[in-house]
N, C-alpha and C. Protein backbone atom coordinates (compact mmCIF):
# COMPACT_ATOMS: atom_id res chain seq x y z
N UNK A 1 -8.98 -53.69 31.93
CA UNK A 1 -10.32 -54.22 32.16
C UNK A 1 -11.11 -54.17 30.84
N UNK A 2 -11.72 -55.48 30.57
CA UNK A 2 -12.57 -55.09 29.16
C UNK A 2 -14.18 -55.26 29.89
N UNK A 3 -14.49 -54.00 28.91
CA UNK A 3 -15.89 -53.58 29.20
C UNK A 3 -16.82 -54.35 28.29
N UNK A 4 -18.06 -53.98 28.36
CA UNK A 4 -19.21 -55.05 27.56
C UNK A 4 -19.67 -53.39 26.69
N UNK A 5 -20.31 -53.85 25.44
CA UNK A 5 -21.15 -52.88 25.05
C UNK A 5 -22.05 -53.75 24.13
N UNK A 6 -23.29 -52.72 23.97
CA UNK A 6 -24.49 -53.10 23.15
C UNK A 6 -24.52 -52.23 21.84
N UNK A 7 -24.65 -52.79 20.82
CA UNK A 7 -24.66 -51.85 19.95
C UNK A 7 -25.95 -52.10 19.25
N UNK A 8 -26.32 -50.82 18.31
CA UNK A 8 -27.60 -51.24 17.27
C UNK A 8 -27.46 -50.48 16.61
N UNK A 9 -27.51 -51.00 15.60
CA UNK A 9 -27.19 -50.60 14.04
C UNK A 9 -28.68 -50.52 13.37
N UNK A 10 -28.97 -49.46 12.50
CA UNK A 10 -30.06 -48.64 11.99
C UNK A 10 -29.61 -48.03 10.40
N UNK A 11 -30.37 -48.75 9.92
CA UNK A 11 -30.38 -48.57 8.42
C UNK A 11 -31.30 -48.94 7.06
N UNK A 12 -31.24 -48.47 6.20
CA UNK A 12 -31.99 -48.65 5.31
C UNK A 12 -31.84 -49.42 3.82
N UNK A 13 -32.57 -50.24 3.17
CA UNK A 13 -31.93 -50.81 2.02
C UNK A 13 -31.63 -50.05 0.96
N UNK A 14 -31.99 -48.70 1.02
CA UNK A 14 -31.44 -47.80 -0.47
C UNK A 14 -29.91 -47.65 0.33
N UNK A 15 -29.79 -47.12 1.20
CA UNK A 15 -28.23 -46.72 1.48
C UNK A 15 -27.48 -47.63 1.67
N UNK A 16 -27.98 -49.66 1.99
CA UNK A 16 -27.19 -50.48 1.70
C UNK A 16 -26.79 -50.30 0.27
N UNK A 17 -28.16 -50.71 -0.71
CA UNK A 17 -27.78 -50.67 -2.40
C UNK A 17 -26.32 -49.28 -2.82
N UNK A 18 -26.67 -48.50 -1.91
CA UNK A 18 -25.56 -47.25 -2.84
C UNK A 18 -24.49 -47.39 -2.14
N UNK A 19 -24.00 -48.06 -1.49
CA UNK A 19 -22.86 -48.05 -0.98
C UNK A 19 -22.09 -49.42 -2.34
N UNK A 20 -20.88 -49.03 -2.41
CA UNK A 20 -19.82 -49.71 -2.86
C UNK A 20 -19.68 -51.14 -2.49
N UNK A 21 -19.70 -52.13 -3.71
CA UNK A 21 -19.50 -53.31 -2.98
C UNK A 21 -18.70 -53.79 -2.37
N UNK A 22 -17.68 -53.38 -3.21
CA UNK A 22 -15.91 -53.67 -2.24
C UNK A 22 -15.96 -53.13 -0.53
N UNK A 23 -16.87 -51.79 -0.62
CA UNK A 23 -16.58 -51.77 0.90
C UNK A 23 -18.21 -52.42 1.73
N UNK A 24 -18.95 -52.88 1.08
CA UNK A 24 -19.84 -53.93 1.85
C UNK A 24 -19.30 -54.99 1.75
N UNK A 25 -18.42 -55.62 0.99
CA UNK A 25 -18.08 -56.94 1.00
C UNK A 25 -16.86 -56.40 2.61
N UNK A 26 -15.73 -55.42 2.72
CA UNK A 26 -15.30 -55.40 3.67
C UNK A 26 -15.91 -55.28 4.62
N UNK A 27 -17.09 -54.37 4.56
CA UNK A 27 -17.29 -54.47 6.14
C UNK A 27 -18.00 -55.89 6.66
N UNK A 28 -19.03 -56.71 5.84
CA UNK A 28 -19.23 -57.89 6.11
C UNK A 28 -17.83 -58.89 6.38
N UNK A 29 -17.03 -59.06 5.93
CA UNK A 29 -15.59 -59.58 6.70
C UNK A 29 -15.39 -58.89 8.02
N UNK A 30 -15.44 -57.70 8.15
CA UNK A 30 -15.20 -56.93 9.59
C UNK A 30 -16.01 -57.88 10.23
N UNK A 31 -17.30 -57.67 10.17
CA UNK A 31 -18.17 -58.24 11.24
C UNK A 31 -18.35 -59.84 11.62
N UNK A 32 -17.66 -60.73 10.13
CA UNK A 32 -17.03 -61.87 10.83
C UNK A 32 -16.00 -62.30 11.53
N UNK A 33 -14.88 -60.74 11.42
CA UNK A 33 -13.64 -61.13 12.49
C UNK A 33 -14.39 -60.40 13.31
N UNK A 34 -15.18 -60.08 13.81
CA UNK A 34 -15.59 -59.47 15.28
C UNK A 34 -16.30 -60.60 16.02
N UNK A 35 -17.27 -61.64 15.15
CA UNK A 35 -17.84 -62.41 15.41
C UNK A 35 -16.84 -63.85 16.05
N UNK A 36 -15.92 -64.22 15.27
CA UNK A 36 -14.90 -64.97 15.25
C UNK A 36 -14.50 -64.55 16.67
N UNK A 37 -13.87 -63.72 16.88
CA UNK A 37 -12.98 -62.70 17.86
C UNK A 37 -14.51 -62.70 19.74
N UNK A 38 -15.82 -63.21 19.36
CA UNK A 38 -16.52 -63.29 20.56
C UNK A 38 -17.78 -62.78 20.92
N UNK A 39 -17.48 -61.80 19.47
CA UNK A 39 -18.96 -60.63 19.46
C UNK A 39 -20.27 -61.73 19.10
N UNK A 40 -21.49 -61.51 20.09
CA UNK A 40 -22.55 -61.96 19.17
C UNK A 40 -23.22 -60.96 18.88
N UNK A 41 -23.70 -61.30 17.34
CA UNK A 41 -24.46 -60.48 16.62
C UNK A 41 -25.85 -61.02 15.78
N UNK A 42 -26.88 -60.43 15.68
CA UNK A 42 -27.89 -60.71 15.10
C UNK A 42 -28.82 -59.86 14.31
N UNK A 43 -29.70 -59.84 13.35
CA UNK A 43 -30.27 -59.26 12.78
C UNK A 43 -31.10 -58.75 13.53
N UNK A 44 -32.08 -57.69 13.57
CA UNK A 44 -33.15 -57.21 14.38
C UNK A 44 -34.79 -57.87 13.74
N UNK A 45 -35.16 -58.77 14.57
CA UNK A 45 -36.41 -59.47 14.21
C UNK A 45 -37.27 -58.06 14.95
N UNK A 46 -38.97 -58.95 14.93
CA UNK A 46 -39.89 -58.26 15.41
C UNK A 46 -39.79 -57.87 16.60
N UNK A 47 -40.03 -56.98 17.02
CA UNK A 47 -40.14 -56.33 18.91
C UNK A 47 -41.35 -56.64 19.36
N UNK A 48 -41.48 -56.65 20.65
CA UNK A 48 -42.50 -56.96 21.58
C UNK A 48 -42.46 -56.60 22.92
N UNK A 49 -43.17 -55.54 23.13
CA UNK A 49 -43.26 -54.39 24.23
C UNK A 49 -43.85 -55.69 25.69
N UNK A 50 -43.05 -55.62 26.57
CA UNK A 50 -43.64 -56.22 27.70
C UNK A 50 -43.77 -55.26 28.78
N UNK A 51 -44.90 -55.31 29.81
CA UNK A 51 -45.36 -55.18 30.70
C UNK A 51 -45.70 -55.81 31.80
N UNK A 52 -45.29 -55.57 33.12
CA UNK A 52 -46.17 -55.37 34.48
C UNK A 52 -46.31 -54.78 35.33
N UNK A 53 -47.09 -53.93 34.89
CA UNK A 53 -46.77 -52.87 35.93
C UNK A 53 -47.33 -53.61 37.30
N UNK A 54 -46.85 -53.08 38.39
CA UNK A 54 -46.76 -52.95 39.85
C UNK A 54 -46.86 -54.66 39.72
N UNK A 55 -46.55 -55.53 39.16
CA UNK A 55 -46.90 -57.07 39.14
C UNK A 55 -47.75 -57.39 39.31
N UNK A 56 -48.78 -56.84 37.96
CA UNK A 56 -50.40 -57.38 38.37
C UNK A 56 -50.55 -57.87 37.07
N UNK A 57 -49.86 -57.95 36.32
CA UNK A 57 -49.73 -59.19 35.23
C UNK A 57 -49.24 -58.54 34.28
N UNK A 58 -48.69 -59.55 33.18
CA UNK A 58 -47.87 -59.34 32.18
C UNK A 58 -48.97 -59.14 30.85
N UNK A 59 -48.56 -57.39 30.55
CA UNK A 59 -49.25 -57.52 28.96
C UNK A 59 -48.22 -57.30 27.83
N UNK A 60 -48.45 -57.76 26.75
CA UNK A 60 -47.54 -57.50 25.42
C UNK A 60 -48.17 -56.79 24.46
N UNK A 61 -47.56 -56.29 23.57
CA UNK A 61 -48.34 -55.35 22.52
C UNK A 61 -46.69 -55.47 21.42
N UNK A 62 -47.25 -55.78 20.07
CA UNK A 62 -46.21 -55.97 19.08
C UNK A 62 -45.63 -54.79 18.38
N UNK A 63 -44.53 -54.64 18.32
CA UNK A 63 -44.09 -53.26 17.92
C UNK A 63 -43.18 -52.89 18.79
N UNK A 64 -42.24 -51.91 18.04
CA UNK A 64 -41.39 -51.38 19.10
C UNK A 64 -41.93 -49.81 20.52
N UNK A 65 -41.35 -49.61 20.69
CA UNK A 65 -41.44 -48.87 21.57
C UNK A 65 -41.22 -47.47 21.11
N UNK A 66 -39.74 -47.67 20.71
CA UNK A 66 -38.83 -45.98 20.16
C UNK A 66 -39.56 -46.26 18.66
N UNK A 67 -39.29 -45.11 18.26
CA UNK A 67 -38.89 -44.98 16.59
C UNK A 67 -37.77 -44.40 16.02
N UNK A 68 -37.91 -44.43 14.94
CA UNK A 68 -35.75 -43.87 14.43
C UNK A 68 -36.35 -43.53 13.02
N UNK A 69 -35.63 -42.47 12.65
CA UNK A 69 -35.69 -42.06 11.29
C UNK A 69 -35.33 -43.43 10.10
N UNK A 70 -34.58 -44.08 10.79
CA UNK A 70 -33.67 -44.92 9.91
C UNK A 70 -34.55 -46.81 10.49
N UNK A 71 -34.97 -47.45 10.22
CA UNK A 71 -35.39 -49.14 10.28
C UNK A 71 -34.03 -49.93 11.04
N UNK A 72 -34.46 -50.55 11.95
CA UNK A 72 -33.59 -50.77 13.23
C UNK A 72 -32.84 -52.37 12.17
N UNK A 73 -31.86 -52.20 12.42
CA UNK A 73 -30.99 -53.78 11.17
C UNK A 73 -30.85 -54.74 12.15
N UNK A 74 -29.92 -54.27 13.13
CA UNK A 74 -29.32 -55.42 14.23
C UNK A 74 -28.88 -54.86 15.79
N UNK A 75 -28.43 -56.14 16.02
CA UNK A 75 -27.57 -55.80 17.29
C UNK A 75 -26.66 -56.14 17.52
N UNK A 76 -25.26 -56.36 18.66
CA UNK A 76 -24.31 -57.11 18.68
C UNK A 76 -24.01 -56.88 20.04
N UNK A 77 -23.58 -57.63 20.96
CA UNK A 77 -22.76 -57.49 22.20
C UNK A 77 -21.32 -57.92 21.72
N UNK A 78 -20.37 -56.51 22.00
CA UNK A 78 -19.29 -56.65 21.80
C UNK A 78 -18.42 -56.16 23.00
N UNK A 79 -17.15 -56.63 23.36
CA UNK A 79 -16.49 -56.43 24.34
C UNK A 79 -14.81 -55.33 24.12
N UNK A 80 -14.75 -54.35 24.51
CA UNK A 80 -13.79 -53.60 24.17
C UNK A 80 -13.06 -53.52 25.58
N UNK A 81 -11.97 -52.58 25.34
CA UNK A 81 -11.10 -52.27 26.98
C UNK A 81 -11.69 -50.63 26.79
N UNK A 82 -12.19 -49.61 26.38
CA UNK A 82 -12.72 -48.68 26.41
C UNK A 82 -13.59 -48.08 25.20
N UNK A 83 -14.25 -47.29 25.22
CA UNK A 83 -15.48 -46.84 24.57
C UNK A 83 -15.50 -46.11 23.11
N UNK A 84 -13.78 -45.74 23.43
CA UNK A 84 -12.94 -45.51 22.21
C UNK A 84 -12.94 -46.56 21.50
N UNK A 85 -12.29 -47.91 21.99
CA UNK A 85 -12.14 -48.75 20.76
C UNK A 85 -13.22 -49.79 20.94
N UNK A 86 -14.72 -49.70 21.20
CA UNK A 86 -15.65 -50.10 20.95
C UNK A 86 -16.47 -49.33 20.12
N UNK A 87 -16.14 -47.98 19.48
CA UNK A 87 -16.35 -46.90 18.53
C UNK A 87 -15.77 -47.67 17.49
N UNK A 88 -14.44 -47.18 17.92
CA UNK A 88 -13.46 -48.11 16.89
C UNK A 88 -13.97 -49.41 15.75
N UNK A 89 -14.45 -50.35 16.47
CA UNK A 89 -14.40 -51.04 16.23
C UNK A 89 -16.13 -51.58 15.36
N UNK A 90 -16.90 -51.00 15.85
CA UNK A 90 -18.07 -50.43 14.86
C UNK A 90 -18.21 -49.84 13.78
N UNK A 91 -17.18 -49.06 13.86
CA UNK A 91 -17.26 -47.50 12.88
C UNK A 91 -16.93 -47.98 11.06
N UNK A 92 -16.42 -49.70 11.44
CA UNK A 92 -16.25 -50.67 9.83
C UNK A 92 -17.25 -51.78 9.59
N UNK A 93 -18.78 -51.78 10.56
CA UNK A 93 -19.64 -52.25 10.18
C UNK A 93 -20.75 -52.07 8.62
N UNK A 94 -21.23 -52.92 8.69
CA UNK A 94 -22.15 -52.22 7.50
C UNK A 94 -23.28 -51.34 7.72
N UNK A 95 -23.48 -51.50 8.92
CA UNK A 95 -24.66 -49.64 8.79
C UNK A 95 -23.72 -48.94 9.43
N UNK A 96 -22.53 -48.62 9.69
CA UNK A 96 -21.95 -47.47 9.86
C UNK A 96 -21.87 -47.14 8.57
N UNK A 97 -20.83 -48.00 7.51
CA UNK A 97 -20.60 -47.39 6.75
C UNK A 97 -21.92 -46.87 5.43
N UNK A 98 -22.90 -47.81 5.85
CA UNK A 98 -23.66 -48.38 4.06
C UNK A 98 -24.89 -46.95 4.59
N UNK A 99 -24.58 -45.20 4.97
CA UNK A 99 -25.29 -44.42 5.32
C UNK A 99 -25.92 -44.63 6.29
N UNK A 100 -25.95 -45.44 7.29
CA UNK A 100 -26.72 -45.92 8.28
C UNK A 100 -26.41 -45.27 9.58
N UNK A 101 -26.22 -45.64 11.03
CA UNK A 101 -25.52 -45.36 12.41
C UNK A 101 -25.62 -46.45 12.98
N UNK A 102 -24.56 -46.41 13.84
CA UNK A 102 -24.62 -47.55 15.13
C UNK A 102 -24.24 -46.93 16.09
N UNK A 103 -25.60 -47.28 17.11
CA UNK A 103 -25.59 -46.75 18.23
C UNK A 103 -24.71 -47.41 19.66
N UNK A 104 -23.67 -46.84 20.29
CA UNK A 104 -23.27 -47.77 21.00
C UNK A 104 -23.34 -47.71 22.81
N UNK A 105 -23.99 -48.46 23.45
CA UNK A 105 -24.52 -48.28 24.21
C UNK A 105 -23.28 -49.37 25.69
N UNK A 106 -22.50 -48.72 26.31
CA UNK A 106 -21.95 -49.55 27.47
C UNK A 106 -22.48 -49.69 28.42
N UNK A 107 -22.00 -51.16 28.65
CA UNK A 107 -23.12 -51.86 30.11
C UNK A 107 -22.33 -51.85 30.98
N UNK A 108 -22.85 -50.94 31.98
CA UNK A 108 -22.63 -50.59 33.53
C UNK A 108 -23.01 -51.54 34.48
N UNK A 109 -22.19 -52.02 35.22
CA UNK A 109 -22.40 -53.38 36.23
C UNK A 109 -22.82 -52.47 37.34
C-alpha cells in the first residue's frame, strides 16, 4: 500500500550559502527525480490564517500561525509505501541537507 505524506522543509539562506555546491547541485537533482517520479512540490509563499468560527463568517489575517526557529522554504506531497522510506527519501533534499529540517507529516484517511 503506498501512503501519502506532507512534508515542509525549513531553512535559512546562510546554511543554504555554506553548504557545498556539489551537494546542493545533488540534492536539487534529487528533488527533480522525486518530482519526475509524482511528488508535487513548491516553494512556501505568503500564509494566510482563515477563520469561521461556529460559521458566522470568514475572517483572514496575513501571517502564519506557528513559528520555527528556522523560515519555512517549501512543501511537497510525496507518496511512499512506509514512513521509513518517505524519511528516506527527504533526508537528500536541500533543507535536509543545506542545515535546515524537513518535517514529515503522513496523511491518515
Amino acid at each position: 500500500m503506498i501512503m501519502k505524506f506532507v512534508t515542509i522543509g525549513y531553512g535559512d539562506q546562510a546554511g543554504y550559502d555554506g553548504t557545498e555546491t556539489a551537494l546542493l547541485h545533488a540534492a536539487h537533482a534529487h528533488d527533480a527525480r522525486l518530482r519526475d517520479g509524482g511528488a508535487v512540490m513548491g516553494i512556501a509563499g505568503e500564509p494566510v490564517q482563515v477563520r469561521n468560527h461556529q460559521n458566522t463568517g470568514t475572517t483572514t489575517r496575513s501571517g502564519a500561525f506557528l513559528g520555527s526557529d528556522l523560515p519555512l522554504a517549501g512543501f511537497a506531497l510525496i507518496e511512499a509505501p512506509t514512513l521509513a522510506d518517505a524519511i528516506e527519501m527527504v533526508s537528500h533534499s536541500p533543507c535536509a541537507i543545506a542545515n535546515g529540517v524537513v518535517e514529515v507529516w503522513p496523511l491518515n484517511d
